[in-house]
PDB file of N, CA and C in Angstrom:
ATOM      1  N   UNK A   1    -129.204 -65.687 108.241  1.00  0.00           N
ATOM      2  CA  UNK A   1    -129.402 -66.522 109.402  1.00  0.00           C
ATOM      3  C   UNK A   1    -128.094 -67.226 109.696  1.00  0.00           C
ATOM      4  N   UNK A   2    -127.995 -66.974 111.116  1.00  0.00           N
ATOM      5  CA  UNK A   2    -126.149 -67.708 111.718  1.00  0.00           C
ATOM      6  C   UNK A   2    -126.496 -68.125 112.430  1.00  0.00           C
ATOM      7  N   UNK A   3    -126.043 -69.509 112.765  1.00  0.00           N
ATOM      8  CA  UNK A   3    -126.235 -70.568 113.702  1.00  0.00           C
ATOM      9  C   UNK A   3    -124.592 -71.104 114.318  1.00  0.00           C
ATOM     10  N   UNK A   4    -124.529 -70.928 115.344  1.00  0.00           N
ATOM     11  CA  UNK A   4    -123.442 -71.493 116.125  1.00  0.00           C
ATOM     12  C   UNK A   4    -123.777 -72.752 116.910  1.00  0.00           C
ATOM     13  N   UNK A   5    -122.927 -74.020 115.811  1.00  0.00           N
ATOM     14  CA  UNK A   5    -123.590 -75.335 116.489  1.00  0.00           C
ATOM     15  C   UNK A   5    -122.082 -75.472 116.667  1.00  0.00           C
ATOM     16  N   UNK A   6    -121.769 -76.148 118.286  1.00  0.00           N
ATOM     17  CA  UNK A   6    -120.552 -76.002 118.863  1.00  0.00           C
ATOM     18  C   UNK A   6    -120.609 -77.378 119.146  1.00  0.00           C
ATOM     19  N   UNK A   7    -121.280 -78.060 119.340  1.00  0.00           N
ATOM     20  CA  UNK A   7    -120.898 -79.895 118.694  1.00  0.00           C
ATOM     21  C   UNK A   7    -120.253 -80.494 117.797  1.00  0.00           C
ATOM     22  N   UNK A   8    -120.060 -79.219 116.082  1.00  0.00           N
ATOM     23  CA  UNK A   8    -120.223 -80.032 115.419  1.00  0.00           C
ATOM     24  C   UNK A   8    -118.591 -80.038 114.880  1.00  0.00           C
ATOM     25  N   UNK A   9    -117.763 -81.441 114.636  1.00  0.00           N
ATOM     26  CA  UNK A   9    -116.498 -80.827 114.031  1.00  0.00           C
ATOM     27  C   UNK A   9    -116.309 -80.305 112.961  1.00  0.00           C
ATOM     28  N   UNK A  10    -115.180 -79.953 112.770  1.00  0.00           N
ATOM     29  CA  UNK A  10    -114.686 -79.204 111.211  1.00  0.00           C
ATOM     30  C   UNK A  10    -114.923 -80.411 110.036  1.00  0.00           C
ATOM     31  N   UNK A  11    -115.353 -80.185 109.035  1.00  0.00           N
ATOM     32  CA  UNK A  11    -115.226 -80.947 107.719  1.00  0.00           C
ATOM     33  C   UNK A  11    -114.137 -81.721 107.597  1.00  0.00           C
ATOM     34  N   UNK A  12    -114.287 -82.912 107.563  1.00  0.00           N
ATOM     35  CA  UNK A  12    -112.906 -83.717 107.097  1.00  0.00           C
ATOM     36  C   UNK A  12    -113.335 -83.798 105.613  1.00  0.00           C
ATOM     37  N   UNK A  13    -112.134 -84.148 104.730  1.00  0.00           N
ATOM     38  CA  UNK A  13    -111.879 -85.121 103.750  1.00  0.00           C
ATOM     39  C   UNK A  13    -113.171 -85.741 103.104  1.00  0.00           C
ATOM     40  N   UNK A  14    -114.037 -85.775 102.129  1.00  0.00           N
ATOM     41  CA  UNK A  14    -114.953 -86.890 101.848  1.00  0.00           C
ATOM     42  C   UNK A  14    -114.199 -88.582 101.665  1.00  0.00           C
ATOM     43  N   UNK A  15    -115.036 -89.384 101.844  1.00  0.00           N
ATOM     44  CA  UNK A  15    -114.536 -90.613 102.052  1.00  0.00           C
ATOM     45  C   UNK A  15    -113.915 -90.950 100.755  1.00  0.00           C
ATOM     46  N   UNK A  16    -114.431 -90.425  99.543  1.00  0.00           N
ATOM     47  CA  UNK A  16    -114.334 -91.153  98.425  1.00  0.00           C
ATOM     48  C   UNK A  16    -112.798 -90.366  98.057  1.00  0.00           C
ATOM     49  N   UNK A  17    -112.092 -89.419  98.624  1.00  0.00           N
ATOM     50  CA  UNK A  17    -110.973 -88.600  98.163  1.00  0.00           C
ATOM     51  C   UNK A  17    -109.826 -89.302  98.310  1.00  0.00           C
ATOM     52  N   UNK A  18    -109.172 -89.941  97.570  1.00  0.00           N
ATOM     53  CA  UNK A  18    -108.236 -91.027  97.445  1.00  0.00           C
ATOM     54  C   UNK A  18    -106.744 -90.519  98.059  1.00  0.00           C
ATOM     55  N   UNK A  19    -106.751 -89.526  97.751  1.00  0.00           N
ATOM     56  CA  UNK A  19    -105.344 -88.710  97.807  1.00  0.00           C
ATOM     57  C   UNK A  19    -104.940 -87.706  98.774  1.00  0.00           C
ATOM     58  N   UNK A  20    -104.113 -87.486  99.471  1.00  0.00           N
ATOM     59  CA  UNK A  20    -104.391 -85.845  99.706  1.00  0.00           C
ATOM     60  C   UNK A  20    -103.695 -84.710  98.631  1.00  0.00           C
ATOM     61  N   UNK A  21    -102.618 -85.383  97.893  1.00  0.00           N
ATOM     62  CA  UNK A  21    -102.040 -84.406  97.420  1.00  0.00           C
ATOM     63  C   UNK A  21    -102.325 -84.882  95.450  1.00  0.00           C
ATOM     64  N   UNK A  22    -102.772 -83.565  94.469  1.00  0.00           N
ATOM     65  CA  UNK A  22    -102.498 -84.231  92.812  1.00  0.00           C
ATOM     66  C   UNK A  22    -101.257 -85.232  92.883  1.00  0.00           C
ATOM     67  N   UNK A  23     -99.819 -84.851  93.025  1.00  0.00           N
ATOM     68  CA  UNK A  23     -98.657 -86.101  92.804  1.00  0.00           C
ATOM     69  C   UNK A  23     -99.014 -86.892  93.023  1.00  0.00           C
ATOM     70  N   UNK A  24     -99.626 -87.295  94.377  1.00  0.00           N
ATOM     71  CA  UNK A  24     -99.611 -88.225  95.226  1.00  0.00           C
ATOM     72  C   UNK A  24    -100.858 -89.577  94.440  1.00  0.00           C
ATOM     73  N   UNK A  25    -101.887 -88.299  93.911  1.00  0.00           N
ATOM     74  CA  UNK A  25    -102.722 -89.283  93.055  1.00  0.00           C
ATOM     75  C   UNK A  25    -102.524 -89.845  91.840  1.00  0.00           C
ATOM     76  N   UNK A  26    -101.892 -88.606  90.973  1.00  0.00           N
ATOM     77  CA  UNK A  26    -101.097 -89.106  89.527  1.00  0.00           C
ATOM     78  C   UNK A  26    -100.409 -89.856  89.447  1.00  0.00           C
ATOM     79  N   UNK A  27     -99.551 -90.741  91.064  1.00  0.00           N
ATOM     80  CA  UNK A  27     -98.686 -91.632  91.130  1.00  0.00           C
ATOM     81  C   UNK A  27     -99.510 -92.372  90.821  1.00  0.00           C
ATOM     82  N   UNK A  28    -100.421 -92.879  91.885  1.00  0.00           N
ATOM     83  CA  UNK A  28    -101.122 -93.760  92.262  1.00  0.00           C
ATOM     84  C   UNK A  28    -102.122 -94.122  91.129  1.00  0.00           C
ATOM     85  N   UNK A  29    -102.541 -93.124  90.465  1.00  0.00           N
ATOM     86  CA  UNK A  29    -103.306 -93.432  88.879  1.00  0.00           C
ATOM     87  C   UNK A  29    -102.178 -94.055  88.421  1.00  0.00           C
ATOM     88  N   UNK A  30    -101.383 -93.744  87.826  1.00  0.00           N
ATOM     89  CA  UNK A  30    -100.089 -94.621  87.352  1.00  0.00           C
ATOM     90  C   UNK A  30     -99.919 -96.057  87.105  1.00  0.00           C
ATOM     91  N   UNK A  31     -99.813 -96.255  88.674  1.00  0.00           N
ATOM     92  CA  UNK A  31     -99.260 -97.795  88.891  1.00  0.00           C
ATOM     93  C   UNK A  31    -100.753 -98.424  88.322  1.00  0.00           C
ATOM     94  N   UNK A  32    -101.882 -98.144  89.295  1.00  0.00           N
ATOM     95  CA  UNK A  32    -103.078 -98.983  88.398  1.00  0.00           C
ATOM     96  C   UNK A  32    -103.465 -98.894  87.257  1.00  0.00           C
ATOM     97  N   UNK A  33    -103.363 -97.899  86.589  1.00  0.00           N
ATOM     98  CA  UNK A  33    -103.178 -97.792  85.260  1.00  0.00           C
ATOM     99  C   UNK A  33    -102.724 -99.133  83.973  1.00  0.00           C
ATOM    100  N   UNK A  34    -101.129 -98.734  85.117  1.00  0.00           N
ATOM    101  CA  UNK A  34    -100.274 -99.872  84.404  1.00  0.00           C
ATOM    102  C   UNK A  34    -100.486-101.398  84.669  1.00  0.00           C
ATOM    103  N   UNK A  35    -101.115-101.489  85.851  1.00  0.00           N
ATOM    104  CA  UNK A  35    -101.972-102.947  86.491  1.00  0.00           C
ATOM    105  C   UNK A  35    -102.844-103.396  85.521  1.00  0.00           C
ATOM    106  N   UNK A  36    -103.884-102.092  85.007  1.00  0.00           N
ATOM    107  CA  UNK A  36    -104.833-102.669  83.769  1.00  0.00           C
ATOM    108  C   UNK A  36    -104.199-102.853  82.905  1.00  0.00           C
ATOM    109  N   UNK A  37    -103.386-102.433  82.296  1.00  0.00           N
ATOM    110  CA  UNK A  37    -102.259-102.702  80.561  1.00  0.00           C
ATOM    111  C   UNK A  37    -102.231-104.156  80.890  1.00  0.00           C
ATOM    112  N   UNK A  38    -101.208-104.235  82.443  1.00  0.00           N
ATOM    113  CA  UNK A  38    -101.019-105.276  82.122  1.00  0.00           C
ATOM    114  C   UNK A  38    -101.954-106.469  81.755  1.00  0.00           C
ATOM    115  N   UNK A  39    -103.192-106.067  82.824  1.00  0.00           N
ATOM    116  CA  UNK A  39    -104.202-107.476  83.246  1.00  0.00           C
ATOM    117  C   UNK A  39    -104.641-107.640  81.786  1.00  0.00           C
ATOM    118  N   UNK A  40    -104.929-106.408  80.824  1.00  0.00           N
ATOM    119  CA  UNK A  40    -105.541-106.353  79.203  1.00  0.00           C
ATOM    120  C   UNK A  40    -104.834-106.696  78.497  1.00  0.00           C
ATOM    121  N   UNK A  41    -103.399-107.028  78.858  1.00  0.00           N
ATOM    122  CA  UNK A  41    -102.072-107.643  77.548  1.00  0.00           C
ATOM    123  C   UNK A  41    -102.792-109.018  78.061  1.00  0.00           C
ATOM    124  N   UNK A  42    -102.654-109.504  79.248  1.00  0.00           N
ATOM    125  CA  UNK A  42    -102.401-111.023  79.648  1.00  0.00           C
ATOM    126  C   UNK A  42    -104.307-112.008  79.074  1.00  0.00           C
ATOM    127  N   UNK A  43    -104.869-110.973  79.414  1.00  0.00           N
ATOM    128  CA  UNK A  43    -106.588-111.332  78.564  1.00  0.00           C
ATOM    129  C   UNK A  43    -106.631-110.996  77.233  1.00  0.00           C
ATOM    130  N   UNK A  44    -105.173-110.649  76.727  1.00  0.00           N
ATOM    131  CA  UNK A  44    -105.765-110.789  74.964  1.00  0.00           C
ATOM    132  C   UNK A  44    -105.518-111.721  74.899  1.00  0.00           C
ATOM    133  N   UNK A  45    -103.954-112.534  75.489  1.00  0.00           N
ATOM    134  CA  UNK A  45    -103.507-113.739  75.574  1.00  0.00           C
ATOM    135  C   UNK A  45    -104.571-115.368  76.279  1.00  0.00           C
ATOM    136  N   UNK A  46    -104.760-114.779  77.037  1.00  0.00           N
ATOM    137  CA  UNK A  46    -105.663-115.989  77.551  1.00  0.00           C
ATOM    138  C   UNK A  46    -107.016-115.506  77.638  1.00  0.00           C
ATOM    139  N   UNK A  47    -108.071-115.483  76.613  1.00  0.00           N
ATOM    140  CA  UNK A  47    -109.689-114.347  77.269  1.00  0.00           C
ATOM    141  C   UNK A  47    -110.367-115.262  77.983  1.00  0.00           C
ATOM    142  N   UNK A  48    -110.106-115.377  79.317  1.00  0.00           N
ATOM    143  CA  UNK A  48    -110.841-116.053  79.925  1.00  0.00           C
ATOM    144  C   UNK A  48    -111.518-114.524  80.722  1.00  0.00           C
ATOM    145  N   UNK A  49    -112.943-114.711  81.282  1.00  0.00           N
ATOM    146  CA  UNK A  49    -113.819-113.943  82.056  1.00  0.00           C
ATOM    147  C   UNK A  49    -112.698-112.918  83.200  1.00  0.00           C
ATOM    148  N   UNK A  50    -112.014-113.928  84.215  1.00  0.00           N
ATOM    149  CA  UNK A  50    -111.590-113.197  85.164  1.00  0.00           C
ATOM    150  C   UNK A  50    -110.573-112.083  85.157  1.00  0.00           C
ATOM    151  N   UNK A  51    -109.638-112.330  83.864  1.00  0.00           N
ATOM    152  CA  UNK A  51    -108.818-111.676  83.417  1.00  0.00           C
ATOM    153  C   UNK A  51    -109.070-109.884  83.195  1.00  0.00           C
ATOM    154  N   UNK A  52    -110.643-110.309  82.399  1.00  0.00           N
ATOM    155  CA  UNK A  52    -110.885-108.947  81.545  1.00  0.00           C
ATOM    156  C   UNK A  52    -111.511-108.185  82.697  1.00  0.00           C
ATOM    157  N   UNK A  53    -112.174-108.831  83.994  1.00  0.00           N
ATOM    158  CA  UNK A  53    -112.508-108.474  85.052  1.00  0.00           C
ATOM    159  C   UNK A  53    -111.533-107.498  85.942  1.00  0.00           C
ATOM    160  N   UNK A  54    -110.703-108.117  86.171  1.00  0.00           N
ATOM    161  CA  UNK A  54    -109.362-107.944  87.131  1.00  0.00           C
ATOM    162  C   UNK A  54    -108.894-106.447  86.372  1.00  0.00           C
ATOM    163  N   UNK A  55    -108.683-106.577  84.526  1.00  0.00           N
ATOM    164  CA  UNK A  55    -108.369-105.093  84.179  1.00  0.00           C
ATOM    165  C   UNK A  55    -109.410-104.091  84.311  1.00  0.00           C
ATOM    166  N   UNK A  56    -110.971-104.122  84.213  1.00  0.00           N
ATOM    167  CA  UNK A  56    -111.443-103.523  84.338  1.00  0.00           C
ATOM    168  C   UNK A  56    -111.609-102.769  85.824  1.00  0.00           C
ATOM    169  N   UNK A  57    -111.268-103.307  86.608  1.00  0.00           N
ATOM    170  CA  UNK A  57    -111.258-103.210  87.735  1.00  0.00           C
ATOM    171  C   UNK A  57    -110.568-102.606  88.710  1.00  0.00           C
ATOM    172  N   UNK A  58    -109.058-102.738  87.402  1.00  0.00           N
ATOM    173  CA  UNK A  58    -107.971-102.125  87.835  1.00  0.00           C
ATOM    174  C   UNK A  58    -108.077-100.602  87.244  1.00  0.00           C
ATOM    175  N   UNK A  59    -108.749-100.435  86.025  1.00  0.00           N
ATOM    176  CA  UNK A  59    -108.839 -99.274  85.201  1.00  0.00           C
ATOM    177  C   UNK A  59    -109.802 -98.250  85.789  1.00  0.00           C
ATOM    178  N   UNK A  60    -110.409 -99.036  86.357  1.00  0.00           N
ATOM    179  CA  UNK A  60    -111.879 -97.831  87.268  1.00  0.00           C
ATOM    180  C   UNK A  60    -111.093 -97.528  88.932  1.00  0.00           C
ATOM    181  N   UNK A  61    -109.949 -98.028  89.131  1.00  0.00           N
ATOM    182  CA  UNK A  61    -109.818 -97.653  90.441  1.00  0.00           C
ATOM    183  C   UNK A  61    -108.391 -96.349  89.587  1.00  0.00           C
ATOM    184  N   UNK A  62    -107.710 -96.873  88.630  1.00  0.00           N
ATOM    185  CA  UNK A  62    -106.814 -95.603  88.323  1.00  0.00           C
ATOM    186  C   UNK A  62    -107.879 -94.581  87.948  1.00  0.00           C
ATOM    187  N   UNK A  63    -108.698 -94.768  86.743  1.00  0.00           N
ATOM    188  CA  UNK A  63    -109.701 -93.444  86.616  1.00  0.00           C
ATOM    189  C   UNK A  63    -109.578 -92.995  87.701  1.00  0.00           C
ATOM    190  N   UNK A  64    -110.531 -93.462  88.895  1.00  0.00           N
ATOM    191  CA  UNK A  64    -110.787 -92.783  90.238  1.00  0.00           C
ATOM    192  C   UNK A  64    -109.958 -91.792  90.677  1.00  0.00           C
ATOM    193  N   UNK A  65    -108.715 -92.517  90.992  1.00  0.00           N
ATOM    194  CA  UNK A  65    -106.813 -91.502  91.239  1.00  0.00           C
ATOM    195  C   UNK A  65    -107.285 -90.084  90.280  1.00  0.00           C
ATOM    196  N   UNK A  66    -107.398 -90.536  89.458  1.00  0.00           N
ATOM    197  CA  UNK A  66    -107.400 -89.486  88.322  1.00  0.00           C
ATOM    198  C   UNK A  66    -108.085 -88.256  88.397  1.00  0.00           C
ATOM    199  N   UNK A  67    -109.308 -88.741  88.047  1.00  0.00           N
ATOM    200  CA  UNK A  67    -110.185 -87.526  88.905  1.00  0.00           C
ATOM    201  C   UNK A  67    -110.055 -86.875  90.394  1.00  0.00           C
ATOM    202  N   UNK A  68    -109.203 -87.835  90.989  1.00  0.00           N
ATOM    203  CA  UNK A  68    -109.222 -87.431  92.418  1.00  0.00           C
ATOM    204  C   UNK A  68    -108.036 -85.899  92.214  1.00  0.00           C
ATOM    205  N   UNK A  69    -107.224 -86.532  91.423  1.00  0.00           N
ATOM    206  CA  UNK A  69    -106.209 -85.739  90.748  1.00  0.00           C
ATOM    207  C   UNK A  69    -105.974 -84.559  90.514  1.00  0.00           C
ATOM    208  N   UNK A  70    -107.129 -84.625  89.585  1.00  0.00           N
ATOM    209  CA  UNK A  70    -107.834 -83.199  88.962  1.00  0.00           C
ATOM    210  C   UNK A  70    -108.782 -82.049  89.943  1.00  0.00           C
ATOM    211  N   UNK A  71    -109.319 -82.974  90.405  1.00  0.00           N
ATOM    212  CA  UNK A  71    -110.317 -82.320  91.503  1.00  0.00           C
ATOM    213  C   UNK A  71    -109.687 -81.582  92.274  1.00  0.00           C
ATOM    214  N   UNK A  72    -108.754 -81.995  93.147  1.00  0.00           N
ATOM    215  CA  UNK A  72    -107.813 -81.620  94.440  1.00  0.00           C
ATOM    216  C   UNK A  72    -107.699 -80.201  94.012  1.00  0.00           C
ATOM    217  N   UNK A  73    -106.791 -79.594  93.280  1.00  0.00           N
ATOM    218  CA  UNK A  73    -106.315 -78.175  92.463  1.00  0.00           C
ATOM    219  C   UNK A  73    -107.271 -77.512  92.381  1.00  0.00           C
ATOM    220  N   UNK A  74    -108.585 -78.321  92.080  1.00  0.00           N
ATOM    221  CA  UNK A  74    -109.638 -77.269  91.575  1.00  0.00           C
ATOM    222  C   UNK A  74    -110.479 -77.133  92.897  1.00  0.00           C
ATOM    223  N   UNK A  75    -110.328 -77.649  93.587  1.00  0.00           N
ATOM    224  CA  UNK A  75    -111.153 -77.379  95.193  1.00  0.00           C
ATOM    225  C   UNK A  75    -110.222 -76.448  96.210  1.00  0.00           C
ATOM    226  N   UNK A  76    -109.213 -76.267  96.001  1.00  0.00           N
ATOM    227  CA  UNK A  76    -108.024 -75.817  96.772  1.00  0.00           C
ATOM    228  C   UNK A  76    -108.594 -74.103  95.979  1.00  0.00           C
ATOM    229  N   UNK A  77    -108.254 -74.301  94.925  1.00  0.00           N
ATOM    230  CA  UNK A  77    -108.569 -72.851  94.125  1.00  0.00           C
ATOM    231  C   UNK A  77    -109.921 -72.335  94.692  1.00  0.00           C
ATOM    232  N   UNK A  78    -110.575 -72.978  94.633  1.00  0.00           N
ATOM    233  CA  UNK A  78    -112.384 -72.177  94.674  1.00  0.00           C
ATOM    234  C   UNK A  78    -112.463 -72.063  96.424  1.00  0.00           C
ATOM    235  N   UNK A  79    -111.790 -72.621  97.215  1.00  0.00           N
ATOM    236  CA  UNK A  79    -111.538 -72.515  98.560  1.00  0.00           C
ATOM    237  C   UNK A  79    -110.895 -70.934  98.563  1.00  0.00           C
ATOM    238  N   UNK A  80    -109.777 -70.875  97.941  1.00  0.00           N
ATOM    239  CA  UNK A  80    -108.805 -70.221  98.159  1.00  0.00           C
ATOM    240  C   UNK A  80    -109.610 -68.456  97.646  1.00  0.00           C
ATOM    241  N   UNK A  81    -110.322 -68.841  96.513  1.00  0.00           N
ATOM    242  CA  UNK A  81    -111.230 -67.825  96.555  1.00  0.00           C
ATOM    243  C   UNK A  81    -112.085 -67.506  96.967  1.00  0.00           C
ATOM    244  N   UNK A  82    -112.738 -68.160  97.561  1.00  0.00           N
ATOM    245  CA  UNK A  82    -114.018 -67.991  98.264  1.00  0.00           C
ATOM    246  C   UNK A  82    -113.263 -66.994  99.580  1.00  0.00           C
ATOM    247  N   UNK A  83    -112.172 -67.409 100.264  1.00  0.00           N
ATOM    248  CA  UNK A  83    -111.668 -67.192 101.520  1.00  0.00           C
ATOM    249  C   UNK A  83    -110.787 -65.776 100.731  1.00  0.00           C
ATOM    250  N   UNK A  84    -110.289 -65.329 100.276  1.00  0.00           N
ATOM    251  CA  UNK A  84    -109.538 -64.093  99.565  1.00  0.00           C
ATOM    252  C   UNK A  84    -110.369 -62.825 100.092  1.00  0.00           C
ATOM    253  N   UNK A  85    -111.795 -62.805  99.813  1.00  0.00           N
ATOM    254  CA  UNK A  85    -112.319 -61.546  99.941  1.00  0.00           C
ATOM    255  C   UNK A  85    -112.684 -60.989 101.206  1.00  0.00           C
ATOM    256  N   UNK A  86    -113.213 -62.278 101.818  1.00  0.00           N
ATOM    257  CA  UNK A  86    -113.526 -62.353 103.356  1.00  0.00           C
ATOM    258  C   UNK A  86    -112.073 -61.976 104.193  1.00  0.00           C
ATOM    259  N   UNK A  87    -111.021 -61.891 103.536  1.00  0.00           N
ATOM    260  CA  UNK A  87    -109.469 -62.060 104.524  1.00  0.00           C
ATOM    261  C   UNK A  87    -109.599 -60.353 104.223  1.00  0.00           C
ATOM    262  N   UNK A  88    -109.707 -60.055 103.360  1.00  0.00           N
ATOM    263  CA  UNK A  88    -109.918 -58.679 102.918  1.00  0.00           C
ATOM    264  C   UNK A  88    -110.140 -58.099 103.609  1.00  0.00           C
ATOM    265  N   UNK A  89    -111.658 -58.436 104.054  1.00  0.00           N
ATOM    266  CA  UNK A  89    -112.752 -57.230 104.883  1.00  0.00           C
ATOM    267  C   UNK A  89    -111.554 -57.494 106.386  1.00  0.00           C
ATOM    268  N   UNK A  90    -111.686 -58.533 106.664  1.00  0.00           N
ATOM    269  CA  UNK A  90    -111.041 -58.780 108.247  1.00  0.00           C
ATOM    270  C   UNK A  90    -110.176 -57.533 108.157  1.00  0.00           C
ATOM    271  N   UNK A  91    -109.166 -57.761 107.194  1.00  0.00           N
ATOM    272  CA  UNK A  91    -108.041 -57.310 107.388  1.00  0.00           C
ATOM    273  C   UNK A  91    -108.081 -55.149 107.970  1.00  0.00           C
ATOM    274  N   UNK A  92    -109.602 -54.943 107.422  1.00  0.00           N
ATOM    275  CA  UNK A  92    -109.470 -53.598 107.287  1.00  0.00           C
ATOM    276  C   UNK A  92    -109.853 -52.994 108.892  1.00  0.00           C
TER     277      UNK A  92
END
């Protein structure tokens, strides 16, 4: 079953995709990364609540980069195959 819905646009980006490019995210994991070290050096020093907050906070937004990271390569690939066989048939 094929349906031609001519309203609808092309797929963007999901919202949650931080990056467009792995570098671009491995940077960006990076720096927050290093935001949590720091915020977790400065809350061994002073453990007040907001401190350990601020690193955790900082550590779940580098995770995020991270996976975004990883993902990118591996969606590009399974794209790239999915579309390989189909270029095939066209081509003949």
């Amino acid at each position: 079953m094929s349906a031609n819905i001519s309203y609808m646009k092309p797929a963007k980006n999901p919202w949650w995709q931080t990056s467009k490019t792995p570098k671009q995210s491995f940077i960006r994991a990076g720096v927050w990364l290093s935001l949590a070290v720091g915020w977790m050096l400065v809350a061994v020093g002073d453990p007040t609540p907001p401190h350990w907050i601020f690193a955790a906070l900082w550590a779940v937004v580098g995770v995020g980069y991270l996976v975004s990271a990883v993902l990118l390569p591996r969606r590009q690939r399974a794209t790239q195959d999915r579309a390989e066989p189909e270029a095939a048939v066209r081509a003949d």
